[in-house]
C-alpha atoms as a PDB file:
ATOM      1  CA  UNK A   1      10.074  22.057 -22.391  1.00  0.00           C
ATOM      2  CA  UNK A   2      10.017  18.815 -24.187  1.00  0.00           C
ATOM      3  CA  UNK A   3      13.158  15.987 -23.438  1.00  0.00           C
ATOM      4  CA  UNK A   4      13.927  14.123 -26.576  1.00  0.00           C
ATOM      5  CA  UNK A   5      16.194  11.133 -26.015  1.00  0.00           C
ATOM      6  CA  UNK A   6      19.217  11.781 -28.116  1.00  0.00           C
ATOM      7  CA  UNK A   7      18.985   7.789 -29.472  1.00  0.00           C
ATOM      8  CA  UNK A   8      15.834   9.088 -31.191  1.00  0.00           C
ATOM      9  CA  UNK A   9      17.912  11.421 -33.394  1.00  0.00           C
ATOM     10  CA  UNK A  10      20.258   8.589 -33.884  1.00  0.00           C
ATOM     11  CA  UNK A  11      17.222   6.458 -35.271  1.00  0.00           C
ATOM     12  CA  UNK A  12      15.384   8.613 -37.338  1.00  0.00           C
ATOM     13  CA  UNK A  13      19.045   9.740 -38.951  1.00  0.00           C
ATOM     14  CA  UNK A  14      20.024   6.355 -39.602  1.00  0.00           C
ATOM     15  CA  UNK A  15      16.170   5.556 -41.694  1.00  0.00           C
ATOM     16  CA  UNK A  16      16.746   9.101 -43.634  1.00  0.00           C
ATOM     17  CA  UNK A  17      20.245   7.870 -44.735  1.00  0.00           C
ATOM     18  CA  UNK A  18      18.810   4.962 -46.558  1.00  0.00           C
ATOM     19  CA  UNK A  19      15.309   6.420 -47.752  1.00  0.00           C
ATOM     20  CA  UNK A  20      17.331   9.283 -49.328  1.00  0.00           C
ATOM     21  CA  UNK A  21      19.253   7.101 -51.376  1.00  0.00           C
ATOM     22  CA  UNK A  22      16.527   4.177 -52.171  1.00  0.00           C
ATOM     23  CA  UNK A  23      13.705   6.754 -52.672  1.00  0.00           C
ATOM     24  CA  UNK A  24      13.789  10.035 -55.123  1.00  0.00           C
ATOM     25  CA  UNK A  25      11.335  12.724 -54.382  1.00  0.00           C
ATOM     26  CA  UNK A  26       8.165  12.750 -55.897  1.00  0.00           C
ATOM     27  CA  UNK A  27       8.915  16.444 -57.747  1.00  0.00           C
ATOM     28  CA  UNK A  28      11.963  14.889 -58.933  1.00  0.00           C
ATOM     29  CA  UNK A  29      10.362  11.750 -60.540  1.00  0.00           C
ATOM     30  CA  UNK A  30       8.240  13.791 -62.414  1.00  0.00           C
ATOM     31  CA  UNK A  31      10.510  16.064 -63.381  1.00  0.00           C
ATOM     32  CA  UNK A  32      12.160  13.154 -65.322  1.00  0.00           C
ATOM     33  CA  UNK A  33       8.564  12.579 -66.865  1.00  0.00           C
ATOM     34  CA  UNK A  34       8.470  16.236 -68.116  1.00  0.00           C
ATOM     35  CA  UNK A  35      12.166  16.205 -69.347  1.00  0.00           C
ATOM     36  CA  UNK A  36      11.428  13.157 -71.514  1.00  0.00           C
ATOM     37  CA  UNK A  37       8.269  14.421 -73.152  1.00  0.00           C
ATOM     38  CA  UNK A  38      10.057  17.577 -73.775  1.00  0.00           C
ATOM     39  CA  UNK A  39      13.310  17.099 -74.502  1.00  0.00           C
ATOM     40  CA  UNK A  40      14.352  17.181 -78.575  1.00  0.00           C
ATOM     41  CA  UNK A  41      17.173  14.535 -79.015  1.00  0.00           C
ATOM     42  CA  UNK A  42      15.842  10.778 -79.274  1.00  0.00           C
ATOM     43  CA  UNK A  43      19.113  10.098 -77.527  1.00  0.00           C
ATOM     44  CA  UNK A  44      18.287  12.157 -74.462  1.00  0.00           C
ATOM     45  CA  UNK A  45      14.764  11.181 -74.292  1.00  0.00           C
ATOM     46  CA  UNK A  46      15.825   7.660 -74.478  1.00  0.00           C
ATOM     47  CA  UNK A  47      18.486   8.745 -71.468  1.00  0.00           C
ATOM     48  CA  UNK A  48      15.603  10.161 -69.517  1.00  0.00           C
ATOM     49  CA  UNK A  49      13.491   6.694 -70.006  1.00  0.00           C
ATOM     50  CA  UNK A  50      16.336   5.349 -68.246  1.00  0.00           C
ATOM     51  CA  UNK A  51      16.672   7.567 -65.682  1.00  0.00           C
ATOM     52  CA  UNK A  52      12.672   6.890 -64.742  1.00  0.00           C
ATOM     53  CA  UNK A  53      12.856   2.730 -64.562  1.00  0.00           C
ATOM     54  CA  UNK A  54      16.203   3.182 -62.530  1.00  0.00           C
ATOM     55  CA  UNK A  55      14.022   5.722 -59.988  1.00  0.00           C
ATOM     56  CA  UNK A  56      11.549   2.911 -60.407  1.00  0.00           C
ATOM     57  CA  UNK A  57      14.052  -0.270 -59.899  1.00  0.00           C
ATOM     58  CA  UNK A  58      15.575   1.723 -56.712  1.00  0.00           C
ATOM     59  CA  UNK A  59      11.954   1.990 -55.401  1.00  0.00           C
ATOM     60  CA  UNK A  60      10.780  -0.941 -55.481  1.00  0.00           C
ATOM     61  CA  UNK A  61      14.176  -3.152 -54.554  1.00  0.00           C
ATOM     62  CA  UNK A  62      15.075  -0.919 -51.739  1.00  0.00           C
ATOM     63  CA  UNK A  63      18.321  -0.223 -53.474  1.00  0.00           C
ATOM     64  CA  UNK A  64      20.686   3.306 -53.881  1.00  0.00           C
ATOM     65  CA  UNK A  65      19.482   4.977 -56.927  1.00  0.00           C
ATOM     66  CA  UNK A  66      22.969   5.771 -57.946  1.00  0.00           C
ATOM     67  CA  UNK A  67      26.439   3.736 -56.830  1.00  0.00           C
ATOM     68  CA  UNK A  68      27.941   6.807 -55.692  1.00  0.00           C
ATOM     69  CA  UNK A  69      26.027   7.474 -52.350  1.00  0.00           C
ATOM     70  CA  UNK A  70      27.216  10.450 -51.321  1.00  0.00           C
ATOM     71  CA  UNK A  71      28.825  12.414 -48.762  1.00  0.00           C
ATOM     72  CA  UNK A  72      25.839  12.625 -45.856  1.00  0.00           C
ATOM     73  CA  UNK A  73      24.246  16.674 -45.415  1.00  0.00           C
ATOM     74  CA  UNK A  74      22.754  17.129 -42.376  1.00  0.00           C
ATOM     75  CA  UNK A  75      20.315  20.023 -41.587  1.00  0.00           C
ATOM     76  CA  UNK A  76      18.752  20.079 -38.271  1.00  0.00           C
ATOM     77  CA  UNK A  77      16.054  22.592 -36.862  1.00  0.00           C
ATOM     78  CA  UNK A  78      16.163  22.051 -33.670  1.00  0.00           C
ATOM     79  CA  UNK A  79      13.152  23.689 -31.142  1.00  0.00           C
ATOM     80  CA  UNK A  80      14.051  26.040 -28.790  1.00  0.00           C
ATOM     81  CA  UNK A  81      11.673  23.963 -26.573  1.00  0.00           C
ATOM     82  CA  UNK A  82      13.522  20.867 -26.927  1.00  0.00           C
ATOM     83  CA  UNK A  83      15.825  19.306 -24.364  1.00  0.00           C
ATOM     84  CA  UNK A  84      18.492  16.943 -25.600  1.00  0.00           C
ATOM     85  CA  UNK A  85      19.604  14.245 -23.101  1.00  0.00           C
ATOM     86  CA  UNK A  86      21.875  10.965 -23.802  1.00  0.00           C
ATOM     87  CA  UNK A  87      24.708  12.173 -25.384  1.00  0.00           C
ATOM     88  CA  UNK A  88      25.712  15.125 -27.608  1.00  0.00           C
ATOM     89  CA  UNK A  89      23.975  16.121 -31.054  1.00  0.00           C
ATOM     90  CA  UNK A  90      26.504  15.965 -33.579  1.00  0.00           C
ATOM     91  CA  UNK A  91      27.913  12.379 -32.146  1.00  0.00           C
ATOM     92  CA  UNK A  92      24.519  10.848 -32.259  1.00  0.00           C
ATOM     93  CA  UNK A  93      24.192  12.401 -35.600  1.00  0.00           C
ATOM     94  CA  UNK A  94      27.264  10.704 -36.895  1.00  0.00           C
ATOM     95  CA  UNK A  95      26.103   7.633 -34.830  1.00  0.00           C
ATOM     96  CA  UNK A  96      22.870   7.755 -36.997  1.00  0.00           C
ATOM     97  CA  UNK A  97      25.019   7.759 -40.574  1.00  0.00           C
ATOM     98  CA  UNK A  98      27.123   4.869 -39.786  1.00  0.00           C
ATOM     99  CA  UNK A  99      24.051   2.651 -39.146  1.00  0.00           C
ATOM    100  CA  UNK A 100      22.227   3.874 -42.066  1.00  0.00           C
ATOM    101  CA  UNK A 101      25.627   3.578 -44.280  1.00  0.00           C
ATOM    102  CA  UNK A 102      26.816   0.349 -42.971  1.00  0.00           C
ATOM    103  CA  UNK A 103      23.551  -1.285 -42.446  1.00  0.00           C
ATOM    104  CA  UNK A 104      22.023  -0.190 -45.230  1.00  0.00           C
ATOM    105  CA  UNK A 105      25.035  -1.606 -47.761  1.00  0.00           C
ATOM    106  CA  UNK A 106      25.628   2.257 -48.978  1.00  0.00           C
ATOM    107  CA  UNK A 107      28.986   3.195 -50.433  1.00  0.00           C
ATOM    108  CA  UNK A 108      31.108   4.425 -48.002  1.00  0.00           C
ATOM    109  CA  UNK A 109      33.195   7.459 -49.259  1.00  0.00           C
ATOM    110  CA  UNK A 110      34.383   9.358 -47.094  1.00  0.00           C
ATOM    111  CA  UNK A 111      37.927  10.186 -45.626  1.00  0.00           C
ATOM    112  CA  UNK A 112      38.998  11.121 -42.504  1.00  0.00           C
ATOM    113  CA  UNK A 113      41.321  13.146 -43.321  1.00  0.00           C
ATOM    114  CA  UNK A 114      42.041  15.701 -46.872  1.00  0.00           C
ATOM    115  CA  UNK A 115      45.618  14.768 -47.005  1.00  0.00           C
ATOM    116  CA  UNK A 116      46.264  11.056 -45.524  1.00  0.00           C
ATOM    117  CA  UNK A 117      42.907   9.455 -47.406  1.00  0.00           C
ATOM    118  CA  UNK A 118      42.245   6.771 -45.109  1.00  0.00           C
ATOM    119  CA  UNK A 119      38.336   5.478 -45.386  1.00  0.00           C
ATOM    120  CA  UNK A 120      36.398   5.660 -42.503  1.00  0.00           C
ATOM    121  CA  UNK A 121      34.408   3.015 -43.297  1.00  0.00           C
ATOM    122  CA  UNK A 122      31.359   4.355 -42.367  1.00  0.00           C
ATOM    123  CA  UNK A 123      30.720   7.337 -44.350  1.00  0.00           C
ATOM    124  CA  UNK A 124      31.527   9.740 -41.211  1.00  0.00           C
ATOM    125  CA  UNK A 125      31.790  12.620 -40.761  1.00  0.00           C
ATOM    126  CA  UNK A 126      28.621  14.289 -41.719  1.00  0.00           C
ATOM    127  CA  UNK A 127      28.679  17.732 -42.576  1.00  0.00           C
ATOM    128  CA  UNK A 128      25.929  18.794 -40.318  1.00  0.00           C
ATOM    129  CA  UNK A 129      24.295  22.331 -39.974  1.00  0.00           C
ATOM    130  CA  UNK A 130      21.715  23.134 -36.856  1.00  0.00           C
ATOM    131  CA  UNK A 131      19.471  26.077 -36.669  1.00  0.00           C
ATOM    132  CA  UNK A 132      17.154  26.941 -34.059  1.00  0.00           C
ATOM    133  CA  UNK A 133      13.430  27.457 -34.485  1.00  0.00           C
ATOM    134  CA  UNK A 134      10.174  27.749 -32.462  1.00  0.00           C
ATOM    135  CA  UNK A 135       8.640  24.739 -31.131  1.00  0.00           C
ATOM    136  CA  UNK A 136       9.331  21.772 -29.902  1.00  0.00           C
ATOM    137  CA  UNK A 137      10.379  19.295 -32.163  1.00  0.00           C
ATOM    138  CA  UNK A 138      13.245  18.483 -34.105  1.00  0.00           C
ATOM    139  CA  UNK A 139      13.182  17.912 -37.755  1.00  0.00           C
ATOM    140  CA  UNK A 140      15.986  16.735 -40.080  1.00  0.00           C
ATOM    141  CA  UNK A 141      16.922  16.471 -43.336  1.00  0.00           C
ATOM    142  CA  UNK A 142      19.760  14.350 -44.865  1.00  0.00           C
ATOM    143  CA  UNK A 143      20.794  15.078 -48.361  1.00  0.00           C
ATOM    144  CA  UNK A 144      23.439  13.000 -49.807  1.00  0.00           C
ATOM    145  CA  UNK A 145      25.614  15.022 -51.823  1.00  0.00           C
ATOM    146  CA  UNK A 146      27.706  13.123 -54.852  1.00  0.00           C
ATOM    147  CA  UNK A 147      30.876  14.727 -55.917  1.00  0.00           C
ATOM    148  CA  UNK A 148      30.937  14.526 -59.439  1.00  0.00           C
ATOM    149  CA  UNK A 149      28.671  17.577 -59.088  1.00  0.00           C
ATOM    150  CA  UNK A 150      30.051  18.528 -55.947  1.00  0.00           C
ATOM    151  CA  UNK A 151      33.448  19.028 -57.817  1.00  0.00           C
ATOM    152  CA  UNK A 152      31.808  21.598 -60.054  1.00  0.00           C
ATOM    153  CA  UNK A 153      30.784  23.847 -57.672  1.00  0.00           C
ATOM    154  CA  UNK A 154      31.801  28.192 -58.053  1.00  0.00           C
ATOM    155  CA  UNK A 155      31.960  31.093 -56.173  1.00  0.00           C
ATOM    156  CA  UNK A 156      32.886  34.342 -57.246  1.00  0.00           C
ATOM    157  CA  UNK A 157      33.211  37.115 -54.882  1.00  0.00           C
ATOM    158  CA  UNK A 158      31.178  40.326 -57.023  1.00  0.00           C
ATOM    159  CA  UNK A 159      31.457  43.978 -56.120  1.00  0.00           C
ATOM    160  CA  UNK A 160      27.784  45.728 -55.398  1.00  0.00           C
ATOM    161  CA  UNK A 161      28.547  47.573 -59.259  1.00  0.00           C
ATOM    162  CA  UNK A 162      28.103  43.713 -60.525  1.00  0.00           C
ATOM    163  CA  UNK A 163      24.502  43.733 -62.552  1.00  0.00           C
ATOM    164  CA  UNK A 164      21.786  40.803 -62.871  1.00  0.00           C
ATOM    165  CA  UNK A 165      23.163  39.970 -65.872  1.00  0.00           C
ATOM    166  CA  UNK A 166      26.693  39.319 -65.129  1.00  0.00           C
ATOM    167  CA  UNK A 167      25.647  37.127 -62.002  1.00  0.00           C
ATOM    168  CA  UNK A 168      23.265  35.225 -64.525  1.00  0.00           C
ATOM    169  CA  UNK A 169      26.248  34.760 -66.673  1.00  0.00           C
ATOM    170  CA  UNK A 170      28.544  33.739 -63.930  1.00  0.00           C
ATOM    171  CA  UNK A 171      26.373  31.168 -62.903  1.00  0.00           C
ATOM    172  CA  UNK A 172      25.065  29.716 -66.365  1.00  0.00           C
ATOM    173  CA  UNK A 173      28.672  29.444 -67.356  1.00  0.00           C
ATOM    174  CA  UNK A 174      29.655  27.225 -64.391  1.00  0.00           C
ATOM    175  CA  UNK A 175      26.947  25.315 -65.202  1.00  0.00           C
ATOM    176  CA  UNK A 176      27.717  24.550 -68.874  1.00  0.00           C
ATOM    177  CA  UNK A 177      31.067  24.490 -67.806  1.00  0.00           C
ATOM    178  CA  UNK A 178      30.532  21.222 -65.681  1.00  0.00           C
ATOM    179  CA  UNK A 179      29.501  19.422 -69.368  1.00  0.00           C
ATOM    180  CA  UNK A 180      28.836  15.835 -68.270  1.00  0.00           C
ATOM    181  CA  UNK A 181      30.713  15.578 -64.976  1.00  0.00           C
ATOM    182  CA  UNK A 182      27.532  16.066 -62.977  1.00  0.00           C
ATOM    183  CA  UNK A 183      25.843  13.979 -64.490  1.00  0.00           C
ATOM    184  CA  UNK A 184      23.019  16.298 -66.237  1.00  0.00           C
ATOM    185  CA  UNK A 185      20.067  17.212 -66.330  1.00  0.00           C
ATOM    186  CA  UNK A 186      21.058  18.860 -63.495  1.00  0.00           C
ATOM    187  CA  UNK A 187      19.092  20.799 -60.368  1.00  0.00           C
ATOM    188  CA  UNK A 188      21.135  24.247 -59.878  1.00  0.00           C
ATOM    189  CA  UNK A 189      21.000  25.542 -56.325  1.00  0.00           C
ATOM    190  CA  UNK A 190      22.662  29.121 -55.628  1.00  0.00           C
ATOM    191  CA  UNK A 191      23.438  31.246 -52.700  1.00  0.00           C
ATOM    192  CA  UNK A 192      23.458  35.018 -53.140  1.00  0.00           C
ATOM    193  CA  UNK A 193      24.628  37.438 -50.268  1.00  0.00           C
ATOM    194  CA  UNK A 194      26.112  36.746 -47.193  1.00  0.00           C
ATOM    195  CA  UNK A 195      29.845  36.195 -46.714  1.00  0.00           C
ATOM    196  CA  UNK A 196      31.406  33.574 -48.972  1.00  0.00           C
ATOM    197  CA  UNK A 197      30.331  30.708 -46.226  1.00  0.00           C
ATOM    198  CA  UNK A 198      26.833  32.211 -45.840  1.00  0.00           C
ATOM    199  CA  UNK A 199      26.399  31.818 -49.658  1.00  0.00           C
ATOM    200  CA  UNK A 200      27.888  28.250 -49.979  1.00  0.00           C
ATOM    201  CA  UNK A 201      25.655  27.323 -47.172  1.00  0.00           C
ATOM    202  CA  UNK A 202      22.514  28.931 -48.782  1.00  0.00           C
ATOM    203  CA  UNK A 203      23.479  27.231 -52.554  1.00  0.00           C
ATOM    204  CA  UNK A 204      22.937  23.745 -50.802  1.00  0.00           C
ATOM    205  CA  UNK A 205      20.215  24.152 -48.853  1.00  0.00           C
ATOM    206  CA  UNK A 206      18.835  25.833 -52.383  1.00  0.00           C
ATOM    207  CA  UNK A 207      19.119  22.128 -53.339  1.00  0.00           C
ATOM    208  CA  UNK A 208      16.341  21.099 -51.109  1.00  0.00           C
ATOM    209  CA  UNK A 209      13.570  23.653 -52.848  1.00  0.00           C
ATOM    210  CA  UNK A 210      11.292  21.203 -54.874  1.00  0.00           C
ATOM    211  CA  UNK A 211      11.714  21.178 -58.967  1.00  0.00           C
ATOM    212  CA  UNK A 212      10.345  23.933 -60.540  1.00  0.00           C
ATOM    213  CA  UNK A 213       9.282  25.887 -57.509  1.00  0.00           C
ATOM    214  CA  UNK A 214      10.493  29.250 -57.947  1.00  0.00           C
ATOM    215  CA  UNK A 215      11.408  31.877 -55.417  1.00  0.00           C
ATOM    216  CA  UNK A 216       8.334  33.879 -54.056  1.00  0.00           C
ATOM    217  CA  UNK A 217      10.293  36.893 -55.239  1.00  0.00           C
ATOM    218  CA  UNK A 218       9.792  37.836 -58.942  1.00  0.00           C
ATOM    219  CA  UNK A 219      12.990  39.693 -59.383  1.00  0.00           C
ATOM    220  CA  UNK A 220      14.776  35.976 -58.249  1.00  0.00           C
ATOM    221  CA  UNK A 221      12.410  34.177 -60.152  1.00  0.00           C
ATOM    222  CA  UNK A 222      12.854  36.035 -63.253  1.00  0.00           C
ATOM    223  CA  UNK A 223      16.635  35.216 -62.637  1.00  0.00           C
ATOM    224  CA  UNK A 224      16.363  31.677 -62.127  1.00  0.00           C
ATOM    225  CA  UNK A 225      14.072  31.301 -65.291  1.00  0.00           C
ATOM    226  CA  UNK A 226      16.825  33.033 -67.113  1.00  0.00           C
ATOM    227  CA  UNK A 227      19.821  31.033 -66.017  1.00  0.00           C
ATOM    228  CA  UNK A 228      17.494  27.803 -67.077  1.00  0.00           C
ATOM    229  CA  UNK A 229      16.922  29.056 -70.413  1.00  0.00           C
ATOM    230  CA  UNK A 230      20.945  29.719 -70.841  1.00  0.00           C
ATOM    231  CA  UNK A 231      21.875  26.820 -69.301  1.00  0.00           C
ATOM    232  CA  UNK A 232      19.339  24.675 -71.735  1.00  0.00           C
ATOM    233  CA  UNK A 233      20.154  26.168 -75.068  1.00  0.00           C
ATOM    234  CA  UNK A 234      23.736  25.527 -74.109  1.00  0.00           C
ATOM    235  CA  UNK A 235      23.523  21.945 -76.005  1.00  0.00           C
ATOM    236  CA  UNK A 236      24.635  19.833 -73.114  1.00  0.00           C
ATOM    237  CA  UNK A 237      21.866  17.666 -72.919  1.00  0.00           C
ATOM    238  CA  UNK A 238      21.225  14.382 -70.472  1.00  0.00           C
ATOM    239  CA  UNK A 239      24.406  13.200 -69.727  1.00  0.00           C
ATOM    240  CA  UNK A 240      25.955  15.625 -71.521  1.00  0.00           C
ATOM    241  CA  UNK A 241      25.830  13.413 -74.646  1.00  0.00           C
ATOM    242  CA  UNK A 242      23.168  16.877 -76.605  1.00  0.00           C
ATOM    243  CA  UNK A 243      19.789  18.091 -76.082  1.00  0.00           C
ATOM    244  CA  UNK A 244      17.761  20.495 -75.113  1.00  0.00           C
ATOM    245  CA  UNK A 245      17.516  19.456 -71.036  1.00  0.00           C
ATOM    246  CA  UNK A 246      20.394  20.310 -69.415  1.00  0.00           C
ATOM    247  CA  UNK A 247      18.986  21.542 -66.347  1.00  0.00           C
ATOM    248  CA  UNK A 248      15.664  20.757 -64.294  1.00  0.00           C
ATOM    249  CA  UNK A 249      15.303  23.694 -61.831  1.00  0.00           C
ATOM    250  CA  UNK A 250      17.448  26.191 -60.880  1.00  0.00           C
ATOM    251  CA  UNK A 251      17.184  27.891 -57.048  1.00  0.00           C
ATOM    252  CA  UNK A 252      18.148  31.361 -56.352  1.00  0.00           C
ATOM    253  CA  UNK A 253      18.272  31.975 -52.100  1.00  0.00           C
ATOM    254  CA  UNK A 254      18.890  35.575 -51.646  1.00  0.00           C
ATOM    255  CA  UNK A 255      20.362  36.943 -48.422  1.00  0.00           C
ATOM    256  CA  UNK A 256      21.504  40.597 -46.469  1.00  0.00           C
ATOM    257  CA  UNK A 257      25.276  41.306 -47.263  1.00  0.00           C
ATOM    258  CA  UNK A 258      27.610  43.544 -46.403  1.00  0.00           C
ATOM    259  CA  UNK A 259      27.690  47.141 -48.554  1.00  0.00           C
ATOM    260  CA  UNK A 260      30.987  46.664 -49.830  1.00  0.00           C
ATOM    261  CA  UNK A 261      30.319  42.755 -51.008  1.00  0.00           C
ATOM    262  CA  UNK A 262      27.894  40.519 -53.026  1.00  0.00           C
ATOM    263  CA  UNK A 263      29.007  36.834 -52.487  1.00  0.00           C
ATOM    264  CA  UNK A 264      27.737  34.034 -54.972  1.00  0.00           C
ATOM    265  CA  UNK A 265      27.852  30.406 -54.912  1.00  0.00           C
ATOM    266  CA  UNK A 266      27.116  28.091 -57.010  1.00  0.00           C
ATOM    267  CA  UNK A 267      26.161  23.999 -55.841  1.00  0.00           C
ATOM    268  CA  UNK A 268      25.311  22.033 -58.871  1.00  0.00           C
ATOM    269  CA  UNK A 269      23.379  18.552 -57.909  1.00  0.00           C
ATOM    270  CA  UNK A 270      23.248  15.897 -60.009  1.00  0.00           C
ATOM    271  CA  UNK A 271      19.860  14.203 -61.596  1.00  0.00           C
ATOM    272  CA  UNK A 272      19.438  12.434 -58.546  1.00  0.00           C
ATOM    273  CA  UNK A 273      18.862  15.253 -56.143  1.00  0.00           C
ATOM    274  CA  UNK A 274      18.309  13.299 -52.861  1.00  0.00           C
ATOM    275  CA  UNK A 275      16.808  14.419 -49.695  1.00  0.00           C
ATOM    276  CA  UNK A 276      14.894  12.681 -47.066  1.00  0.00           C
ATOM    277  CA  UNK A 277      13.392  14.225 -43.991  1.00  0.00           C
ATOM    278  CA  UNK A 278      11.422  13.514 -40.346  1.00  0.00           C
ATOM    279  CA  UNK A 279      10.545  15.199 -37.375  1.00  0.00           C
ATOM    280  CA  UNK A 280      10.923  13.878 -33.563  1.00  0.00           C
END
């Protein structure tokens, strides 16, 4: 059994807040590389110049990438040889996003409350999800989620008689749906199976898969390939101002259901998919 000290996960959550939002991933960067070379409209390709020196500018100034910082994901493996002492989890978790919001000058955006609106002023509460794993050691992952894209978000409940193609359909159409609010090219993360909270959950941790890794399952990855090629002759374009780059990757996570059921959800992220992670 190994003690970690609770202020540890406060520390390390607090660094991940700001590195998400200073520093894209490297698959991400790149992605922006391939989109410009490939994309047809001068317009978008200029877009997607753009998009690269404000990756860059962010970088190298230690500043967000975009204004709107997000609402801050949490996902925590936790060992199931760990002992957590100082405190409890989830309030040194919080703990860790108000430093890294407040210290790190990142928008604060979040309400305590749906209905009475009041700012926290410190970006709490996290949405925070905790699995347990082998091992002793604690890894997390904050992914600041935007709601421009958040807002365009689906789920439709299918019976089993649903086929592949009207589950690609449902999906590619909530994507071209969404036009320019999510700020496109987009990354497309779905949940499939489940209950309808099981497939939500799976559709945003799809978000974490790096671009253009597709699922070790050919029968998924045949069905993410063909929900980016409807998605990208749909004419949206960067910014959703035309072209031929709508979307970047698109994640299909698969799960066991229920006989009667077959759950989808679908989490659309904007071009700055952001995710940072450490281990304790």
């Amino acid at each position: 059994m190994r003690t970690i000290e609770l202020k540890e996960v406060t520390a390390l959550v607090r660094q991940l807040c700001m590195d998400a939002n200073y520093y894209l991933p490297a698959d991400l960067r790149q992605a922006f590389v391939d989109g410009e070379k490939t994309e047809q409209s001068p317009l978008g390709r200029e877009i997607f110049g753009e998009m690269i020196a404000n990756c860059d500018l962010a970088r190298q100034n230690d500043m967000p990438v975009c204004q709107d910082t997000g609402m801050a994901i949490v996902f925590a493996e936790i060992g199931q040889d760990v002992h957590l002492v100082g405190g409890a989890f989830e309030d040194a978790v919080n703990e860790g996003v108000r430093q890294g919001y407040v210290d790190g000058f990142l928008r604060l955006s979040v309400v305590g409350d749906p209905l009475r609106r009041e700012n926290t002023n410190d970006n709490t509460p996290a949405i925070i999800y905790t699995t347990i794993v082998p091992g002793d050691r604690v890894k997390i992952t904050v992914a600041p989620k935007g709601f421009g894209s958040e807002n365009m978000s689906a789920m439709k409940m299918f019976t089993p008689a649903a086929s592949k193609e009207n589950i690609i359909n449902f999906i590619a159409d909530a994507c071209i749906g969404a036009g320019s609010n999510p700020c496109p090219p987009i990354v497309i993360g779905v949940g499939l199976g489940g209950t309808s909270d099981k497939a939500a959950y799976l559709a945003k941790r799809a978000l974490l898969r790096p671009v253009g890794v597709q699922n070790a399952d050919p029968l998924y990855a045949e069905m993410e390939q063909a929900i980016l090629d409807k998605v990208n002759a749909s004419g949206v374009g960067p910014q959703g101002l035309g072209g031929t780059v709508t979307a970047l990757s698109c994640a299909v996570e698969p799960f066991g259901t229920h006989i009667a059921g077959l759950p989808c959800v679908v989490n659309i992220s904007c071009h700055v998919t952001r995710h940072a992670e450490g281990s304790i």
